[in-house]
Structures are given as C-alpha cells and as structure tokens.
C-alpha atoms as a PDB file:
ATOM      1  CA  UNK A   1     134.727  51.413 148.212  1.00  0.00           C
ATOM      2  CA  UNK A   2     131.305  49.502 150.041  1.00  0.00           C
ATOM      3  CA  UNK A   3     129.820  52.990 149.962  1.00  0.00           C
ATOM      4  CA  UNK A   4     130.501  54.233 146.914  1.00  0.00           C
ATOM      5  CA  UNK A   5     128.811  50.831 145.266  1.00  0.00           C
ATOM      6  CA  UNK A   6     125.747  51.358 147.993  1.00  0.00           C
ATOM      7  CA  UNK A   7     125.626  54.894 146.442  1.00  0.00           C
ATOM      8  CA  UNK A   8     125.396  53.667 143.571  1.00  0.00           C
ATOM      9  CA  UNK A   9     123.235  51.037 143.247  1.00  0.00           C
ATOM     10  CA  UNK A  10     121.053  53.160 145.794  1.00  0.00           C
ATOM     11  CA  UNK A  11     120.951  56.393 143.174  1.00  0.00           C
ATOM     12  CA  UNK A  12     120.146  53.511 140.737  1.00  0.00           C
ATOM     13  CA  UNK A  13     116.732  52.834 142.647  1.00  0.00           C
ATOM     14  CA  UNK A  14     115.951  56.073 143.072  1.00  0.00           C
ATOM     15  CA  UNK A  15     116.610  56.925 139.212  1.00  0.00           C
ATOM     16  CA  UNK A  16     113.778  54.046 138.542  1.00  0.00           C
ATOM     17  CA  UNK A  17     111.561  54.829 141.115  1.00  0.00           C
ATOM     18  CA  UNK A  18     111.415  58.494 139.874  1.00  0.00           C
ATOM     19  CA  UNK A  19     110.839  57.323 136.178  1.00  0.00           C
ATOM     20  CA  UNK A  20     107.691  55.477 137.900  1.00  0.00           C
ATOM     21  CA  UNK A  21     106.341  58.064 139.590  1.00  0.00           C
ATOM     22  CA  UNK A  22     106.485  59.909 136.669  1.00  0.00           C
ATOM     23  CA  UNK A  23     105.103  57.522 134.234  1.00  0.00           C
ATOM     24  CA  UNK A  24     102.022  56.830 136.568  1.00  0.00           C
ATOM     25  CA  UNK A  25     101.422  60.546 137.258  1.00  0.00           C
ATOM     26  CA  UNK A  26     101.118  60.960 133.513  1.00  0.00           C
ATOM     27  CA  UNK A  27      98.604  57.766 133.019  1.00  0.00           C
ATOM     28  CA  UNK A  28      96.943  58.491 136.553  1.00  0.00           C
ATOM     29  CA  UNK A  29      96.889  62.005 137.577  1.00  0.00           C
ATOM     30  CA  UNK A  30      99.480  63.509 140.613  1.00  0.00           C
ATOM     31  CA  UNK A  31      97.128  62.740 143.692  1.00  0.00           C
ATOM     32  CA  UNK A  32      95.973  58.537 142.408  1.00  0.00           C
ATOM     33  CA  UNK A  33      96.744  55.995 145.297  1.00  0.00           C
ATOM     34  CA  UNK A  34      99.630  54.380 143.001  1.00  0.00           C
ATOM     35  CA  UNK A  35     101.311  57.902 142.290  1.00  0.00           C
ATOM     36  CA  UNK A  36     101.027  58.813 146.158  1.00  0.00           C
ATOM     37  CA  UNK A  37     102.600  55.647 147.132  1.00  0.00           C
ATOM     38  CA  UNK A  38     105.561  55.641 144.575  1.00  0.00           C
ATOM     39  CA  UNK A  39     106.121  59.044 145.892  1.00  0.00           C
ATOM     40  CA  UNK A  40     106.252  57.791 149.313  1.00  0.00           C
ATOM     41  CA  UNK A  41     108.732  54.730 148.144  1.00  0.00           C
ATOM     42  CA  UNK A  42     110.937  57.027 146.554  1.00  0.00           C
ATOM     43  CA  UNK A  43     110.835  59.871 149.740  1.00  0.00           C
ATOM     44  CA  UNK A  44     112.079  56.570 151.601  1.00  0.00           C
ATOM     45  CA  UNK A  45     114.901  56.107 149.126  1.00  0.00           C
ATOM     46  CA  UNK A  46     116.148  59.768 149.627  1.00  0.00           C
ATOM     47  CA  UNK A  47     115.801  59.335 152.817  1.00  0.00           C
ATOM     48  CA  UNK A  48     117.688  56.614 152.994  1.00  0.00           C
ATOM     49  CA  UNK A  49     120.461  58.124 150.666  1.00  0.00           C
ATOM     50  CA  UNK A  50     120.546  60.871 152.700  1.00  0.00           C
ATOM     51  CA  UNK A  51     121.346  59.102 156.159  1.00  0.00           C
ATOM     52  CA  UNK A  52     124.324  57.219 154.523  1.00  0.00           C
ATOM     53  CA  UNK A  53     125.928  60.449 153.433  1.00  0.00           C
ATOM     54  CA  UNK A  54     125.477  62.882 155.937  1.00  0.00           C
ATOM     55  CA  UNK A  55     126.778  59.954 158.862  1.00  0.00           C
ATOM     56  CA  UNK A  56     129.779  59.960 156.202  1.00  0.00           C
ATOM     57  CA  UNK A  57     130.227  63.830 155.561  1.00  0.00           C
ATOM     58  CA  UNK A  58     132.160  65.505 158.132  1.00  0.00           C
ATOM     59  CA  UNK A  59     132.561  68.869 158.476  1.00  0.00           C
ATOM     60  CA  UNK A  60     136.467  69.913 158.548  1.00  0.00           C
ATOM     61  CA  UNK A  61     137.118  71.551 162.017  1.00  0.00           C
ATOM     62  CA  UNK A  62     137.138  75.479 161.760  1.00  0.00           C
ATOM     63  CA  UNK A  63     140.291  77.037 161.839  1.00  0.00           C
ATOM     64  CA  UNK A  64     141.057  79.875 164.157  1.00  0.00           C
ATOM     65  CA  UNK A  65     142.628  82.201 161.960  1.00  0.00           C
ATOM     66  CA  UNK A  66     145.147  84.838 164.274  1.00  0.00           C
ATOM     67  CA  UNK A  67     144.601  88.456 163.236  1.00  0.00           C
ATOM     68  CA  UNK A  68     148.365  90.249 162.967  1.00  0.00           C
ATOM     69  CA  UNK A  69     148.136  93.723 163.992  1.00  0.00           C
ATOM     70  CA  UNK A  70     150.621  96.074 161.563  1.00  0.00           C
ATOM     71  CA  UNK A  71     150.271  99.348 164.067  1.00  0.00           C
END
C-alpha cells in the first residue's frame, strides 16, 4: 500500500514537472537554461520512478515446459 501512494504522489510530480517544461519551452524556446534544467528535474523524477518499480517487478521464474513425444 506505501508504494502504491509513493507511485502516486511520485507520477503526481512528474505530471507537474512535465506541464512546466512544457509551458517554459513554449515562452522560452527548447534549448533556454530554465527549459534544460526542468528537463533535467523531471529525467530525475523518471529516474527515480523507475528504480522503485523495477526493484519491485520481478520476473516470474521460466517454466520448463516437457515436450511429450506421440511416436
């Protein structure tokens, strides 16, 4: 339940800090200082969101599957 909230609130931030990125692009231009660094902010969100949920996705073990031979 502690994750799910952290995923939340965490998709949250990165909802808003996309929004800003995109808002200053539009007044600045893509490669202004304040776009660049609210592109970095958000890469550190992602990155972040991505950590939590790959240390919590585990792959289910691969099943041998037997063959039957009908000869």
């Amino acid at each position: 339940m502690k994750l799910m909230l952290i995923n939340y609130i965490l998709l949250g931030k990165i909802n808003v800090k996309k929004r800003d990125m995109y808002s200053k692009a539009k007044q600045f231009g893509f490669t202004d200082s304040r776009v660049v660094t609210c592109s970095q902010e958000l890469d550190t969100l992602l990155n972040r969101y991505q950590e939590i949920n790959d240390t919590n996705f585990q792959v289910p073990a691969r099943e041998e599957h037997q063959f039957i031979s009908y000869n």
